[in-house]
Protein backbone atom coordinates (compact mmCIF):
# COMPACT_ATOMS: atom_id res chain seq x y z
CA UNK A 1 74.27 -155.39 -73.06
CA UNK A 2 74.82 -158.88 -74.12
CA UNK A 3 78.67 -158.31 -73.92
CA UNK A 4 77.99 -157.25 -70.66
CA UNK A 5 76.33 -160.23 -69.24
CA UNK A 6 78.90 -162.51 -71.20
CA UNK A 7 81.69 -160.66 -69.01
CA UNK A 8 79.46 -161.20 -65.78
CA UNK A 9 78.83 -164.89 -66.25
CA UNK A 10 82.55 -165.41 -66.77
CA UNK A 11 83.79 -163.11 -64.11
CA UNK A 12 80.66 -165.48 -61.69
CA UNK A 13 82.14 -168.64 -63.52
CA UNK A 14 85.64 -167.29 -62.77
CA UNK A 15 84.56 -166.96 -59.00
CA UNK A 16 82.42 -170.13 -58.78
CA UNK A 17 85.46 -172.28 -59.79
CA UNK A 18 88.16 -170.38 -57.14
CA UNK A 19 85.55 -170.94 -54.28
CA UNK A 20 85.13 -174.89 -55.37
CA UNK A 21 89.24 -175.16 -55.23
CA UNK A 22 89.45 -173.73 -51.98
CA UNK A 23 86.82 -175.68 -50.53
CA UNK A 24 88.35 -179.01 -52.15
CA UNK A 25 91.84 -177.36 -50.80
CA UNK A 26 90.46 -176.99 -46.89
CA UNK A 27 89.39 -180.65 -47.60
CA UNK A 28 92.77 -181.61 -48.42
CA UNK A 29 94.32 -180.04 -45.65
CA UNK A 30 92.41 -181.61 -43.09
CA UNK A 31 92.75 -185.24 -44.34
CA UNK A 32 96.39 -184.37 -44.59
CA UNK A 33 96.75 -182.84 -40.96
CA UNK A 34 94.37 -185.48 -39.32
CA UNK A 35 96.17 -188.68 -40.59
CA UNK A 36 99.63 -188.10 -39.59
CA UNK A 37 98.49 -186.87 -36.30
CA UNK A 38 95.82 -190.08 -35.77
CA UNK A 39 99.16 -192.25 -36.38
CA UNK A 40 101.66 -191.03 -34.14
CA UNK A 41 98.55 -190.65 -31.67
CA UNK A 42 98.54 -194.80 -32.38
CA UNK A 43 102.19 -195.28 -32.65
CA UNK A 44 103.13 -193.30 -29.66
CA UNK A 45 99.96 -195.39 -27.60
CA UNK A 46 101.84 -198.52 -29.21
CA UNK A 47 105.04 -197.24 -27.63
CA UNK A 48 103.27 -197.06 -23.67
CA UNK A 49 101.99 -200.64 -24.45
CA UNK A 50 105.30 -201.68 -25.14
CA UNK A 51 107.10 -200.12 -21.87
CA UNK A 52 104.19 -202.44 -19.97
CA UNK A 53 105.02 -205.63 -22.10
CA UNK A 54 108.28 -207.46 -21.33
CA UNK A 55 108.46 -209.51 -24.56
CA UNK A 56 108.33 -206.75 -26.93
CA UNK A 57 111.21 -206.76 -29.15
CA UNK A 58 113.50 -203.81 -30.10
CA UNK A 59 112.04 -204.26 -33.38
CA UNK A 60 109.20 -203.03 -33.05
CA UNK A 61 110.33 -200.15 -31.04
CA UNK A 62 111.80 -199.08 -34.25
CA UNK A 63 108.94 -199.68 -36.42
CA UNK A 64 106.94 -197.39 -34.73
CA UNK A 65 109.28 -194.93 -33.75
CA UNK A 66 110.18 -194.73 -37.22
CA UNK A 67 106.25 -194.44 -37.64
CA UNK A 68 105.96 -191.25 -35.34
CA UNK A 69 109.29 -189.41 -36.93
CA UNK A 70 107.79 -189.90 -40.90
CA UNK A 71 104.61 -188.49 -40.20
CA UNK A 72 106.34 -185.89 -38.23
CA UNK A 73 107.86 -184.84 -41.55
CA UNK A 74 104.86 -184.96 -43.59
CA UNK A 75 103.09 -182.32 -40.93
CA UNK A 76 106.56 -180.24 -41.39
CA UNK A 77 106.13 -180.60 -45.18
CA UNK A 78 102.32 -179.38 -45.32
CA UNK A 79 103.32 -176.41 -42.75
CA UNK A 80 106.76 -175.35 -44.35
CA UNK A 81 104.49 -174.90 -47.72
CA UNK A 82 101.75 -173.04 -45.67
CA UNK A 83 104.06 -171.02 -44.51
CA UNK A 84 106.12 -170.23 -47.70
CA UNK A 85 102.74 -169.65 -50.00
CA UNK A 86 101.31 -167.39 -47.20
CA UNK A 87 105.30 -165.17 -47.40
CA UNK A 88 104.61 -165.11 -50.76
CA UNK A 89 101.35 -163.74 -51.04
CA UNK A 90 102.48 -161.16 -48.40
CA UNK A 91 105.76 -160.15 -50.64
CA UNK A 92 107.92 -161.22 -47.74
CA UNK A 93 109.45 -164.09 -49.24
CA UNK A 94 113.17 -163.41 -49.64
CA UNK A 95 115.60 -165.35 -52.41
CA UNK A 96 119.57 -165.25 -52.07
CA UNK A 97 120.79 -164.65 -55.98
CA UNK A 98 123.96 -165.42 -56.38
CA UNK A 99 126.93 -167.10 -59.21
CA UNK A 100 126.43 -170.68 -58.63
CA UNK A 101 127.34 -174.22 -60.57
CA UNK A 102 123.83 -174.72 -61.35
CA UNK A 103 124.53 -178.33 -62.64
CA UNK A 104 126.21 -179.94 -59.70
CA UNK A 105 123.16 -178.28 -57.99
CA UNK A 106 120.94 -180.59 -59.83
CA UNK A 107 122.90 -183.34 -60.42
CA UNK A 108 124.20 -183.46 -56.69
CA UNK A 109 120.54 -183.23 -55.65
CA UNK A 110 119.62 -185.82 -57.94
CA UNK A 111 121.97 -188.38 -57.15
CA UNK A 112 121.03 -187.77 -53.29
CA UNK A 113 117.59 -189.18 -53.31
CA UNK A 114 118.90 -192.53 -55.91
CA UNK A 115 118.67 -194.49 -52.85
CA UNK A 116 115.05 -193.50 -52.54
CA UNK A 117 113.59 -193.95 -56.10
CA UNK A 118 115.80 -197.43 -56.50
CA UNK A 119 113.92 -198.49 -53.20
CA UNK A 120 110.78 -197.56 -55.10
CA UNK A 121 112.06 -200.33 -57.84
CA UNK A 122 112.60 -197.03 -60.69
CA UNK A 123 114.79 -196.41 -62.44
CA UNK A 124 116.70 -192.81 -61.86
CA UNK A 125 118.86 -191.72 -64.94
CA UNK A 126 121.00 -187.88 -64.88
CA UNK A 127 121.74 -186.76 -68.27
CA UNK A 128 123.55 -183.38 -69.17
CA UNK A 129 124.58 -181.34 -72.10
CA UNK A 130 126.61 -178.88 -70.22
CA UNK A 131 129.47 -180.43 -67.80
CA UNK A 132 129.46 -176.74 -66.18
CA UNK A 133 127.51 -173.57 -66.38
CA UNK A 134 127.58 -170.74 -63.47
CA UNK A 135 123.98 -168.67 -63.73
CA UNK A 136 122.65 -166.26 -60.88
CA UNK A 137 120.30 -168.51 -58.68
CA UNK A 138 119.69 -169.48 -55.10
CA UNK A 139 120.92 -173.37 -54.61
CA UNK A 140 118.56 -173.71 -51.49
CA UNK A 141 115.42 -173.16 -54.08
CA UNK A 142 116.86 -174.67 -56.82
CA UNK A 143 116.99 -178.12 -55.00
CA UNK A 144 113.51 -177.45 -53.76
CA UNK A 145 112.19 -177.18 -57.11
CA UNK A 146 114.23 -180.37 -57.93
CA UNK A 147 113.21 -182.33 -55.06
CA UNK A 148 109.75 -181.34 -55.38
CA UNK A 149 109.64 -182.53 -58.97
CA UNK A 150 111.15 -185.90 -57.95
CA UNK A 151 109.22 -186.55 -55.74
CA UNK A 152 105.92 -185.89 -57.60
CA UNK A 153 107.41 -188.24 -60.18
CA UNK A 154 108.23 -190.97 -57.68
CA UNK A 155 104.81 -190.66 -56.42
CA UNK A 156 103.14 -190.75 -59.84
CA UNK A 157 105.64 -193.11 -61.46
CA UNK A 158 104.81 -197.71 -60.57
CA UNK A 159 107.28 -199.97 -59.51
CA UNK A 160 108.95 -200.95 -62.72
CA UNK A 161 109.10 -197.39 -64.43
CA UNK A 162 112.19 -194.83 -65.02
CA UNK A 163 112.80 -191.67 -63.99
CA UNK A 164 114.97 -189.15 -66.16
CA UNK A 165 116.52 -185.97 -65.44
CA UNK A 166 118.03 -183.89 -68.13
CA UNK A 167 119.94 -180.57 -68.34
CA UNK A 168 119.74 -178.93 -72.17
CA UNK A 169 121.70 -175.96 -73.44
CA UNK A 170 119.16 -173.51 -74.99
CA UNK A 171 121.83 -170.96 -75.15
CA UNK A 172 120.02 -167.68 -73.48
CA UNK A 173 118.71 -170.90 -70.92
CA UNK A 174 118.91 -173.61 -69.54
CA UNK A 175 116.04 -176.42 -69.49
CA UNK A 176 115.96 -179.01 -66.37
CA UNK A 177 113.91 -181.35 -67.59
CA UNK A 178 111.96 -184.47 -65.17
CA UNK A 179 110.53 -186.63 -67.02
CA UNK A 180 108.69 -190.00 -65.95
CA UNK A 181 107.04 -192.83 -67.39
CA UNK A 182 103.56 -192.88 -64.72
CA UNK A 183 100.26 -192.60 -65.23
CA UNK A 184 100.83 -188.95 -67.12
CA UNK A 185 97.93 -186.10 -66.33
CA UNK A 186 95.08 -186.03 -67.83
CA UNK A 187 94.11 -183.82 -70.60
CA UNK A 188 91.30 -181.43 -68.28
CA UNK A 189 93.81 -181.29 -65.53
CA UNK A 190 97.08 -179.84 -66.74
CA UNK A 191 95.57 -176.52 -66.78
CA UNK A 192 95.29 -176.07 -62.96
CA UNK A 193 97.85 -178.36 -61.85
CA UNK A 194 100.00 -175.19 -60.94
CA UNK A 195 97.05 -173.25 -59.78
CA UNK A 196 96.78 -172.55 -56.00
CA UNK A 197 95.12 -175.23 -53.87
CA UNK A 198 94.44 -177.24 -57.01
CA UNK A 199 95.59 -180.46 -57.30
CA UNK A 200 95.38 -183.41 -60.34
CA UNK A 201 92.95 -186.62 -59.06
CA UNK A 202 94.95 -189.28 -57.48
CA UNK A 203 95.22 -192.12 -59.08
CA UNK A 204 93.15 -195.63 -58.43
CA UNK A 205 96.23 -197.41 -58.41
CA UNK A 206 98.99 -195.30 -56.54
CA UNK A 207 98.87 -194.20 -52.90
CA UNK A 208 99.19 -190.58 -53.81
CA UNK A 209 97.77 -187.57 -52.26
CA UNK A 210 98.28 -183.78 -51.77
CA UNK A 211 97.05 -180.59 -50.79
CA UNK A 212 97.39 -178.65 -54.27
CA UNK A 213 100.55 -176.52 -52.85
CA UNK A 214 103.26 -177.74 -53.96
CA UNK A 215 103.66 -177.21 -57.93
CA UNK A 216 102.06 -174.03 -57.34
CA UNK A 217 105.19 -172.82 -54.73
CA UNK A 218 107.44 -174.28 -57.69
CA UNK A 219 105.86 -172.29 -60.07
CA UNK A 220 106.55 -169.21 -57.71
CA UNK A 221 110.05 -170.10 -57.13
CA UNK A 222 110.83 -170.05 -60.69
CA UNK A 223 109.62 -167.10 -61.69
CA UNK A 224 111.81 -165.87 -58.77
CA UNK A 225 114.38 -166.76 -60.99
CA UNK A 226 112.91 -164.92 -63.86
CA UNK A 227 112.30 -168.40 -65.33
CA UNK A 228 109.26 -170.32 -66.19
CA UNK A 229 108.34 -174.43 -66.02
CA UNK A 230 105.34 -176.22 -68.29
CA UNK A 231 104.41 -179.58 -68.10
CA UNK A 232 103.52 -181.80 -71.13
CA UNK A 233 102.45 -185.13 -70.76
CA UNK A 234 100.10 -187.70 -72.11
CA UNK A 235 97.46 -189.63 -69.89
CA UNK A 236 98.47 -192.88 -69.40
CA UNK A 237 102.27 -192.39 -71.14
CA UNK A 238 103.85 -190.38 -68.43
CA UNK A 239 104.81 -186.64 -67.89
CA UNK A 240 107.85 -184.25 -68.38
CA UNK A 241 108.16 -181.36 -66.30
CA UNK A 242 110.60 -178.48 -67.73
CA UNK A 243 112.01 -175.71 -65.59
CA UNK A 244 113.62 -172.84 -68.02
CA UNK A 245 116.14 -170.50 -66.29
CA UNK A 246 117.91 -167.81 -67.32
CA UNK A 247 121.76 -168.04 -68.39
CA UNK A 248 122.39 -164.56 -66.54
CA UNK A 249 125.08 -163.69 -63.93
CA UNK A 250 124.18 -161.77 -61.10
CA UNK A 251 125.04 -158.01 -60.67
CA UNK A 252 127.02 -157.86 -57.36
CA UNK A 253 130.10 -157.61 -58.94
CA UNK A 254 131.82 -158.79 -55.59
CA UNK A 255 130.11 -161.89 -56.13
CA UNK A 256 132.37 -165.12 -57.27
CA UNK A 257 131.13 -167.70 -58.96
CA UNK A 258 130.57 -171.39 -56.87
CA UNK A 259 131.17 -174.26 -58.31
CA UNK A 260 130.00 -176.20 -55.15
CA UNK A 261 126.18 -176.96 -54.39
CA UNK A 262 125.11 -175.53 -51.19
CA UNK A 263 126.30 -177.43 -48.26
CA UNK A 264 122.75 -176.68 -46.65
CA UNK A 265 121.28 -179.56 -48.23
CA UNK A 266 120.73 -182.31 -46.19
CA UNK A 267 119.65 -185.70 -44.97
CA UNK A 268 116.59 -184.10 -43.20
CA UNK A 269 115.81 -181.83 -46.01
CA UNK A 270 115.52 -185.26 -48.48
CA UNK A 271 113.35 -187.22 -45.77
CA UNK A 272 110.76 -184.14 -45.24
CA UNK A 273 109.74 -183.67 -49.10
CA UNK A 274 110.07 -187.49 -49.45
CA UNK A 275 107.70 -188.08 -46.56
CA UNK A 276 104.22 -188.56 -48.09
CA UNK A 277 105.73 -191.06 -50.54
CA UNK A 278 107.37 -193.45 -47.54
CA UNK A 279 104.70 -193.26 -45.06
């Protein structure tokens, strides 16, 4: 009897806690949908002003163009990840596994967003132990999960810090490591940081904000890959996230390995996942 009721208050505990993280995630997404959508409502007002004013300057045309197109991403970014988590859940979420040069993937991917961290004032620094290694993945994910982690590190990481991102041999694996030196996670938060619709406090001191999606479609994507990422990090010290992925070759045997990253990665792509950091 009293193993009974132990089960039942954990299984109401269990429930209790899922409710209170989908309540704090429909909270989320509204403050996320709303304030993109209250500044291009402002920017694009700005915009009629200006037609009606003949000493506006180009200038500011520009500003707040530039206004309405980044929170255009950010609503793109919020819905792509609806939309991905909801495939997911549904099993209709499709991966293309094939032979590819998994470290030009990453570094390539890396070295495409420098311009954006070194505007940040951090450091970026790519570090490999493998100059080539072909393993079965899919190079549009892979650069998702990449990106992604960049860009939480950017976002978690002051003016002043470094960024690193390391590739280790672990000979049935390899490990992509991020590592930062921000504000770390604290101790009571690293357990649901890749939980669904959970997401870590933001910090007093950085501009950062989410809707508890993202690490949790990473999380997905890797195990797509038959992989697995952790996180270690110390509050205050900074945080390394590790993705693990299998050294195996795919089995379509008219499959040849690519030593090119995928050309699908673009400009656009960079600017979308980048887009709650530069708003």
């Amino acid at each position: 009897m009293e193993h009974d009721c132990k089960f039942n208050c954990s299984k109401i505990k269990d429930i209790i806690e899922k409710d209170k993280c989908k309540t704090e995630f429909l909270a989320n997404v509204s403050h996320e949908l709303r304030t993109p959508i209250n500044i291009i409502f402002s920017a694009v007002q700005m915009l009629g002003l200006k037609s009606s004013l003949s000493n506006d300057t180009d200038l500011s045309f520009e500003r707040y163009n530039k206004m309405i197109k980044q929170n255009c991403y950010r609503l793109l970014r919020l819905i792509d990840n609806l939309i991905d988590i909801s495939k997911i859940d549904a099993g209709f979420y499709n991966i293309s596994i094939k032979d590819h040069e998994i470290i030009k993937i990453v570094e390539d991917i890396t070295l495409s967003v420098a311009n954006y961290i070194e505007d940040k004032n951090i450091e970026l620094i790519f570090d490999t132990e493998l100059e080539e290694k072909v393993i079965a993945c899919d190079p549009d994910k892979i650069e998702r999960i990449v990106l992604n982690l960049l860009t939480n590190a950017v976002k978690f990481t002051p003016e002043g810090g470094s960024i690193f991102v390391n590739i280790y041999d672990r000979d049935d694996y390899i490990a992509i490591s991020v590592k930062d030196t921000g504000i770390g996670i604290p101790e009571d938060k690293k357990d649901i940081i890749f939980k669904r619709f959970c997401h870590s406090e933001k910090s007093s001191h950085l501009n950062s904000s989410g809707s508890g999606i993202g690490l949790s479609l990473i999380k997905s994507l890797v195990e797509m890959h038959k992989g697995n990422v952790h996180v270690s990090s110390s509050y205050g010290h900074g945080s390394e996230f590790t993705v693990n992925l299998p050294c195996a070759l795919s089995n379509n045997l008219n499959t040849k390995p690519t030593f090119e990253s995928s050309q699908t990665q673009n400009i656009e792509k960079i600017n979308i996942e980048f887009s709650d950091i530069y708003s």
